[in-house]
N, C-alpha and C. Protein backbone atom coordinates (compact mmCIF):
# COMPACT_ATOMS: atom_id res chain seq x y z
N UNK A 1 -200.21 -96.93 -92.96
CA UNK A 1 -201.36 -97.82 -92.76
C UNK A 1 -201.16 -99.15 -93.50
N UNK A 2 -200.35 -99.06 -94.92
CA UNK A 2 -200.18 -100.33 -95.20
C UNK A 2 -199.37 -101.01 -94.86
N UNK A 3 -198.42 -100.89 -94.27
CA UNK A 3 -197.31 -101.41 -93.32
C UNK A 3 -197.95 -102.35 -92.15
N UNK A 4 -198.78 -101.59 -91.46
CA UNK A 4 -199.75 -102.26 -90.18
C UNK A 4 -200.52 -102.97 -91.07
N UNK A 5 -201.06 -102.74 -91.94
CA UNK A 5 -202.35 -103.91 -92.61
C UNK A 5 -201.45 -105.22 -92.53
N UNK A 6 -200.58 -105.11 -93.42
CA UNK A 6 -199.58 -106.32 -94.14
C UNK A 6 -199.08 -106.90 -92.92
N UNK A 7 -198.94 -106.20 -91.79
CA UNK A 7 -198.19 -107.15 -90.65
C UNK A 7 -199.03 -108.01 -90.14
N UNK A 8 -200.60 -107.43 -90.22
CA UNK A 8 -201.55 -108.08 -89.18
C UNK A 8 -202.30 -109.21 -90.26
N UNK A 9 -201.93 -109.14 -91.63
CA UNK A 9 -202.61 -110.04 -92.55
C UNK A 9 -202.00 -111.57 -92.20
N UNK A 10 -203.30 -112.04 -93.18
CA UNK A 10 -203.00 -113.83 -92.67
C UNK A 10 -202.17 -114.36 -94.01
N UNK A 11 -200.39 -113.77 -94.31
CA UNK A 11 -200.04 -113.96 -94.83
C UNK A 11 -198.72 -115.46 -94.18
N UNK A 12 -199.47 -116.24 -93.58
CA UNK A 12 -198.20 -117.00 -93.07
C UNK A 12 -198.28 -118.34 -93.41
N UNK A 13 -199.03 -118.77 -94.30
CA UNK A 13 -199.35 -119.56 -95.03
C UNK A 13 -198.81 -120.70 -94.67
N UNK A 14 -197.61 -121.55 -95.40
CA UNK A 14 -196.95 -122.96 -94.81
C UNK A 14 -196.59 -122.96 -93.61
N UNK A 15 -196.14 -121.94 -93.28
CA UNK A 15 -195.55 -121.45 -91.81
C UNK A 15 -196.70 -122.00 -90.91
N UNK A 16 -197.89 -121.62 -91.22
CA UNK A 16 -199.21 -122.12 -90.06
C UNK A 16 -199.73 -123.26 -90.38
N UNK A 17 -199.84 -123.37 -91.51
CA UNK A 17 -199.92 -125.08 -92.35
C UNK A 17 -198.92 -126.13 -91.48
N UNK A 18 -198.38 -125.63 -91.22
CA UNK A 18 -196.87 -126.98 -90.45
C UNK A 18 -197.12 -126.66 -89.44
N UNK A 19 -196.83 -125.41 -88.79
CA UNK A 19 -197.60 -125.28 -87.13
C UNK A 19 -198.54 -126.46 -87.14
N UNK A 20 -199.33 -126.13 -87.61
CA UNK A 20 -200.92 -126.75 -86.92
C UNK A 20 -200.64 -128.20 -87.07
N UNK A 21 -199.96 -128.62 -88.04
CA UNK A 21 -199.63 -130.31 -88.47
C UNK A 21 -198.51 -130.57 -87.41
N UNK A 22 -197.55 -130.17 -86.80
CA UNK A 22 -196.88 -130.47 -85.93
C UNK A 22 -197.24 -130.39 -84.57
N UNK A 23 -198.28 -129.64 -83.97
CA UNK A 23 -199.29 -130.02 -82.50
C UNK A 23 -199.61 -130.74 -83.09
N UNK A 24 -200.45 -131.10 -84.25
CA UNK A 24 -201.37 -131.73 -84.27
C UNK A 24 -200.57 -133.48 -83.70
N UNK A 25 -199.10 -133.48 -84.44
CA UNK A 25 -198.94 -134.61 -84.05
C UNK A 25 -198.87 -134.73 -82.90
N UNK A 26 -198.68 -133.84 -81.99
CA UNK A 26 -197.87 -133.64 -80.39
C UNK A 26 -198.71 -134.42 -80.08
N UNK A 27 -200.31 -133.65 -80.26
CA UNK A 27 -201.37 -134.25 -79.63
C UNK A 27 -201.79 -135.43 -79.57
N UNK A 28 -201.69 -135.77 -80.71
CA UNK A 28 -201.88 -137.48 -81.18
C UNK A 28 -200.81 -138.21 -80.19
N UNK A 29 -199.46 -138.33 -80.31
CA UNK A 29 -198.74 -138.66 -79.99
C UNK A 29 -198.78 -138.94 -77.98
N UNK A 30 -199.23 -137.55 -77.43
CA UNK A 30 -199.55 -137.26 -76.11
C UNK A 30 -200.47 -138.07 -75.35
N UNK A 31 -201.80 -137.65 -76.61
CA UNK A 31 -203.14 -138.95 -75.95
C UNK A 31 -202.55 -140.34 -76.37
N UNK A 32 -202.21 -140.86 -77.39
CA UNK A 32 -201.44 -142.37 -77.20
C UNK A 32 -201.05 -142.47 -76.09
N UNK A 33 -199.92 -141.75 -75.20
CA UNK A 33 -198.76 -142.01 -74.43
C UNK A 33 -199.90 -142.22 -73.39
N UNK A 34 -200.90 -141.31 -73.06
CA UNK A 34 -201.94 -141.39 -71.90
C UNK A 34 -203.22 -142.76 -72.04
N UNK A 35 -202.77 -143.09 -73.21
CA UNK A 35 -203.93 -144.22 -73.04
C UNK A 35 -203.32 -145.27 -73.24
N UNK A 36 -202.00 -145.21 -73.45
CA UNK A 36 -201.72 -146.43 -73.24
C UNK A 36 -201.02 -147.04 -71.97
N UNK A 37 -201.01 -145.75 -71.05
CA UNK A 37 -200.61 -145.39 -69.48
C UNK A 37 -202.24 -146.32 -68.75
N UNK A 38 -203.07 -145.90 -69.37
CA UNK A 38 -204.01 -145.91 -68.92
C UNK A 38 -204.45 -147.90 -68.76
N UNK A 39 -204.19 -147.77 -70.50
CA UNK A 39 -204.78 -149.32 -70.92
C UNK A 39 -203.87 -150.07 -70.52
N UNK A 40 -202.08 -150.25 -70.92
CA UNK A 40 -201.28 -151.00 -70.26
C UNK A 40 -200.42 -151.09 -68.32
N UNK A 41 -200.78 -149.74 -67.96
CA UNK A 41 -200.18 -149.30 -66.73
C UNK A 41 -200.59 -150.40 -65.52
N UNK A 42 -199.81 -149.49 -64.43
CA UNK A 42 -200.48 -150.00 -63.37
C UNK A 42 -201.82 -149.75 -63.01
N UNK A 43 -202.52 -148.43 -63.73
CA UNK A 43 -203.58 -148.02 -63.41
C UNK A 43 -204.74 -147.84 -63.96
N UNK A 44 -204.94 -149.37 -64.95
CA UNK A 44 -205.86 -150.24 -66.02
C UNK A 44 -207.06 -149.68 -65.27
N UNK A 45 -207.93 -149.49 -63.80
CA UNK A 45 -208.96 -149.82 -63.51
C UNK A 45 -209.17 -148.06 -62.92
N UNK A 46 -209.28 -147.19 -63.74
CA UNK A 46 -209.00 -146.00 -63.68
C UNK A 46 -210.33 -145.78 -63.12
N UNK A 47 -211.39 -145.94 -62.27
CA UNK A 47 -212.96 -145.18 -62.31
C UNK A 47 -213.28 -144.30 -60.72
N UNK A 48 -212.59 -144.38 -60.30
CA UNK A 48 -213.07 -143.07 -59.05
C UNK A 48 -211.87 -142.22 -59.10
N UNK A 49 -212.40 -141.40 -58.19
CA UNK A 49 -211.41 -140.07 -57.88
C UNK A 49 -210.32 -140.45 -57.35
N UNK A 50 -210.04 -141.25 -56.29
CA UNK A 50 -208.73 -141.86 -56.59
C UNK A 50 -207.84 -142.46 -56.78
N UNK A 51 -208.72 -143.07 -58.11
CA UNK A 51 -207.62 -143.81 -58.82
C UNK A 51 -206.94 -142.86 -59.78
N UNK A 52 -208.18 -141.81 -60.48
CA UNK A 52 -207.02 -140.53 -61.45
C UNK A 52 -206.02 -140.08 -60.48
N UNK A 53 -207.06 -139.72 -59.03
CA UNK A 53 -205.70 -138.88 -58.09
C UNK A 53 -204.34 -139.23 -58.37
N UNK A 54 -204.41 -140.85 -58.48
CA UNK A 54 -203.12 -141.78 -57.60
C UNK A 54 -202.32 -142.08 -59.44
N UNK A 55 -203.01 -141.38 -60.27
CA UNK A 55 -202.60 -141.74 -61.72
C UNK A 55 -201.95 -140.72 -61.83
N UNK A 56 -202.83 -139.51 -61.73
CA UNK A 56 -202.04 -138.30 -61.96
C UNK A 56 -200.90 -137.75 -61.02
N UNK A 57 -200.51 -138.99 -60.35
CA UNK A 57 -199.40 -138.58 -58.87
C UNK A 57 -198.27 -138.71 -59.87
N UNK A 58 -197.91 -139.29 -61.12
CA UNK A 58 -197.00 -140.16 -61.67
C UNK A 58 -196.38 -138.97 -62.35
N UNK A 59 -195.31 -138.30 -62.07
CA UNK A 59 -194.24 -137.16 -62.40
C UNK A 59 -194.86 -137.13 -64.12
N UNK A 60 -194.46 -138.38 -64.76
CA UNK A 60 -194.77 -138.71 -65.82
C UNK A 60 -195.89 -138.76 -67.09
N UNK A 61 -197.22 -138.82 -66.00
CA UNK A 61 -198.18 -138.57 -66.87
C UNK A 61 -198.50 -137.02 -66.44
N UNK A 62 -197.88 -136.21 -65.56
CA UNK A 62 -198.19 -134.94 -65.54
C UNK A 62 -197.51 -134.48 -66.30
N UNK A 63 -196.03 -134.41 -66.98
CA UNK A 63 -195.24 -134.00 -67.92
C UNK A 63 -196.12 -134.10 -69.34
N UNK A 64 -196.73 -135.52 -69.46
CA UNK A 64 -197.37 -135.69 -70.67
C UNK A 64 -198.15 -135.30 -70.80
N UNK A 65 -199.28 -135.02 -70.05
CA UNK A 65 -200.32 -134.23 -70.14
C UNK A 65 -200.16 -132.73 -70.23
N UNK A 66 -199.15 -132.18 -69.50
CA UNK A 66 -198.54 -130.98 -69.92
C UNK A 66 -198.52 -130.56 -70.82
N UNK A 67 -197.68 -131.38 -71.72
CA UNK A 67 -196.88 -131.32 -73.15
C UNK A 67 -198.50 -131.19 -73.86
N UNK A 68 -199.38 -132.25 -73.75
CA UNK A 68 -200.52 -132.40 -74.53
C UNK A 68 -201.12 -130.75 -74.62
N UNK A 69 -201.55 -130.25 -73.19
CA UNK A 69 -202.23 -128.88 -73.05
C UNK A 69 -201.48 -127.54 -73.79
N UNK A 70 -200.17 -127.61 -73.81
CA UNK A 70 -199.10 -126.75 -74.08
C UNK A 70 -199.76 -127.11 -76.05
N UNK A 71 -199.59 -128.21 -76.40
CA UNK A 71 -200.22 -128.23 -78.10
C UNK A 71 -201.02 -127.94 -78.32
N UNK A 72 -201.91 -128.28 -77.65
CA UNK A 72 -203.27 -127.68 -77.75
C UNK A 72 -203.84 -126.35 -77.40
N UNK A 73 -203.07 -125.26 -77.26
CA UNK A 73 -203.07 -123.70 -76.67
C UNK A 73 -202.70 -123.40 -77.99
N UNK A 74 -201.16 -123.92 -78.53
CA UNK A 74 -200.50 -123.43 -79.30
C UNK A 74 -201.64 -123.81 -81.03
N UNK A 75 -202.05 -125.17 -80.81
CA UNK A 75 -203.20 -125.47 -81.43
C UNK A 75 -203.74 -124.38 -81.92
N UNK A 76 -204.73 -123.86 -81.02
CA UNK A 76 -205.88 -123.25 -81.10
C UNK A 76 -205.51 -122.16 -81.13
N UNK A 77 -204.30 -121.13 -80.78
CA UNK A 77 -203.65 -120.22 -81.20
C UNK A 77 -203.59 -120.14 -82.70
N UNK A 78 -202.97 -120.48 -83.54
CA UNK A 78 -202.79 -120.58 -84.49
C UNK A 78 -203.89 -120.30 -85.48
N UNK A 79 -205.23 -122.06 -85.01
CA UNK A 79 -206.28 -121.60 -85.37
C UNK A 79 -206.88 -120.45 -85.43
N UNK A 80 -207.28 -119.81 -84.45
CA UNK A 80 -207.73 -119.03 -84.08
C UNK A 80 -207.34 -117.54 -84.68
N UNK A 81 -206.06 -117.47 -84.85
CA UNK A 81 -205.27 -116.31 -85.16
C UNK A 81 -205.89 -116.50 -86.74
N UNK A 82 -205.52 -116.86 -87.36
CA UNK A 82 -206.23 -116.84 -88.98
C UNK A 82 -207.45 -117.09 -89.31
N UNK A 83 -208.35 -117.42 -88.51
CA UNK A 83 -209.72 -116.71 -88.70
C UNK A 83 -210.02 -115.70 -88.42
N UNK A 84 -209.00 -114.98 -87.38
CA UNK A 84 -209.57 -113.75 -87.07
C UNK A 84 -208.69 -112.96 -88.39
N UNK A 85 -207.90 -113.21 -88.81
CA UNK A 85 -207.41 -112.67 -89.86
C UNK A 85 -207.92 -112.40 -90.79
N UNK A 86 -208.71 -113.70 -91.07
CA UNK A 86 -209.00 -113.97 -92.47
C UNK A 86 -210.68 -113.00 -92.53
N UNK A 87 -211.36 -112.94 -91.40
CA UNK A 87 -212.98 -112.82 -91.62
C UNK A 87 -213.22 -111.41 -90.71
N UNK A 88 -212.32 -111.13 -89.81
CA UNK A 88 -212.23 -109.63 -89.35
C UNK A 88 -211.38 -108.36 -89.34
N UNK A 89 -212.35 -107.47 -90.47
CA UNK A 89 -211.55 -106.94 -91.22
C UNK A 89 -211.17 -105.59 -90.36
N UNK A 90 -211.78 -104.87 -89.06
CA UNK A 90 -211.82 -103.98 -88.26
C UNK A 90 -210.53 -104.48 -87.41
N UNK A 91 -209.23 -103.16 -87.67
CA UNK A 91 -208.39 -103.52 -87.07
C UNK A 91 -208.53 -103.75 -85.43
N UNK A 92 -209.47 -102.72 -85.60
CA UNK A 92 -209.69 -102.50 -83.68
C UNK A 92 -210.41 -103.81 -82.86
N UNK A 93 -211.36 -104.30 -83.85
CA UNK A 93 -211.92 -105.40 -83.01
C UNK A 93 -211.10 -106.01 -83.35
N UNK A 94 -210.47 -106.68 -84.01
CA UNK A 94 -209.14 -107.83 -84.62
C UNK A 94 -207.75 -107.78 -83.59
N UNK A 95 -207.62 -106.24 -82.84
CA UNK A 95 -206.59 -106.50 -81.93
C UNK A 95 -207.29 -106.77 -80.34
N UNK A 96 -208.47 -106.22 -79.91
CA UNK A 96 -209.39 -106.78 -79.30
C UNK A 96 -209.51 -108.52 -79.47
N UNK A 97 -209.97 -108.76 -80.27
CA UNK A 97 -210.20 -110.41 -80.12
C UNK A 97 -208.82 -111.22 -80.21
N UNK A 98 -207.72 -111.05 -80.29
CA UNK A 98 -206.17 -111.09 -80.55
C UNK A 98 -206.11 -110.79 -78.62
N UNK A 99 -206.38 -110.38 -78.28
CA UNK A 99 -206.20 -110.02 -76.66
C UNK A 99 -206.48 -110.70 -76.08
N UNK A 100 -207.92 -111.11 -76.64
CA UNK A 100 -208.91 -111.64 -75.50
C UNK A 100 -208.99 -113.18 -75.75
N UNK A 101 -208.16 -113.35 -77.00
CA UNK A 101 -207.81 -115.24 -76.96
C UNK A 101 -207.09 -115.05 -76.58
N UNK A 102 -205.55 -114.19 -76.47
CA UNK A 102 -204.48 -114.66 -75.68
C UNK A 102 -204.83 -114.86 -73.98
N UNK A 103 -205.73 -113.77 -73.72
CA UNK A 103 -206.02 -114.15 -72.17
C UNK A 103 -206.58 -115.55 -71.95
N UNK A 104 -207.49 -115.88 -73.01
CA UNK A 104 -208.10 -117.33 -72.21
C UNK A 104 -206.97 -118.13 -72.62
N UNK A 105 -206.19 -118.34 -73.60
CA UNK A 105 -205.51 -119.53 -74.14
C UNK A 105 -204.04 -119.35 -72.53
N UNK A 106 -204.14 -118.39 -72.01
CA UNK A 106 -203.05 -118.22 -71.45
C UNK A 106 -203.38 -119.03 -70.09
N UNK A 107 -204.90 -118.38 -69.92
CA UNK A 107 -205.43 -118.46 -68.46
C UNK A 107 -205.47 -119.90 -68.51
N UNK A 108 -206.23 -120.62 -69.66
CA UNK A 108 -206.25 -122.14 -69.54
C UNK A 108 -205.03 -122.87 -69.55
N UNK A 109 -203.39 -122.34 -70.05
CA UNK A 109 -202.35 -123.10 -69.59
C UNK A 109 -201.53 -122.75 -68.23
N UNK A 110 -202.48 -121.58 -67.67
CA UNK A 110 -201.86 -121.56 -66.27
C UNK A 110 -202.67 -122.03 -65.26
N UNK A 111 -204.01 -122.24 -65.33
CA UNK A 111 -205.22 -123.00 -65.07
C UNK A 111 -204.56 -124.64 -64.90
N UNK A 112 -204.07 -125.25 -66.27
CA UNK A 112 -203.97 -126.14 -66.25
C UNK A 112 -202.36 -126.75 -65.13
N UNK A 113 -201.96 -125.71 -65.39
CA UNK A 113 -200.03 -126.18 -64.79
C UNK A 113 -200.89 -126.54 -63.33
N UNK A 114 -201.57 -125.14 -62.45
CA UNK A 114 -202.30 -125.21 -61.29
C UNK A 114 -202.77 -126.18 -60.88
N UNK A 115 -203.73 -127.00 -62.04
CA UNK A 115 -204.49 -128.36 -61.40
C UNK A 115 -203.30 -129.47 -61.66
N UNK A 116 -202.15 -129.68 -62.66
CA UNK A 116 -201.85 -131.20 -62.41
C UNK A 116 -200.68 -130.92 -61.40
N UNK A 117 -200.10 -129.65 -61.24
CA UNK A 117 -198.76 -129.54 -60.42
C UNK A 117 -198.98 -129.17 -58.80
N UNK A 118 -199.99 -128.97 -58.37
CA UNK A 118 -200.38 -128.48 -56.99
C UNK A 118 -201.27 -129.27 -55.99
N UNK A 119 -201.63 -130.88 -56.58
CA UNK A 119 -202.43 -131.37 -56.35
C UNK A 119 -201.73 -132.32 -55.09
């Protein structure tokens, strides 16, 4: 039993400390690349449906926006994983809620591939 405790504890300390600081830059870095697509591009006058359509046609800002959603899963993974660590102490609900973020964090980056790659 203490073998399983110690594996599932929120012992990962710098390890998730640098995770989270390295999306974090992705992200930063990602929305720049998109607003400045936005503010310097060809497609400055962004306000109906298709002008995003004809924005998001650009191989380029779908890669980036990609990259952005892909940090932000891994983001909130992370997050997520050490609160449940840290504040739920029932192994059973703790591998339960460990499930049931991986399903949404999963569903929302296959959700997301769906809307910018199929359009």
């Amino acid at each position: 039993m203490v073998k399983l405790r110690k594996s599932l504890s929120a012992g990962h300390g710098v390890n998730a400390w640098l995770q989270q600081r390295i999306t974090a830059v992705v992200m930063l870095l990602a929305a720049l690349v998109l607003i400045a697509f936005i503010g310097f591009g060809s497609c400055a006058a962004v306000d109906g449906f298709s002008a995003w359509k004809s924005f998001f046609d650009c191989t380029l800002v779908k890669i980036v926006s990609q990259i952005l959603v892909i940090a932000v899963v891994i983001h909130a993974w992370i997050g997520m994983r050490d609160i449940v660590m840290d504040y739920i102490k029932s192994y059973s609900a703790r591998v339960t809620l460990y499930m049931l973020i991986i399903l949404w964090l999963l569903g929302s980056l296959i959700y997301s591939a769906a809307v910018l790659w199929t359009a």
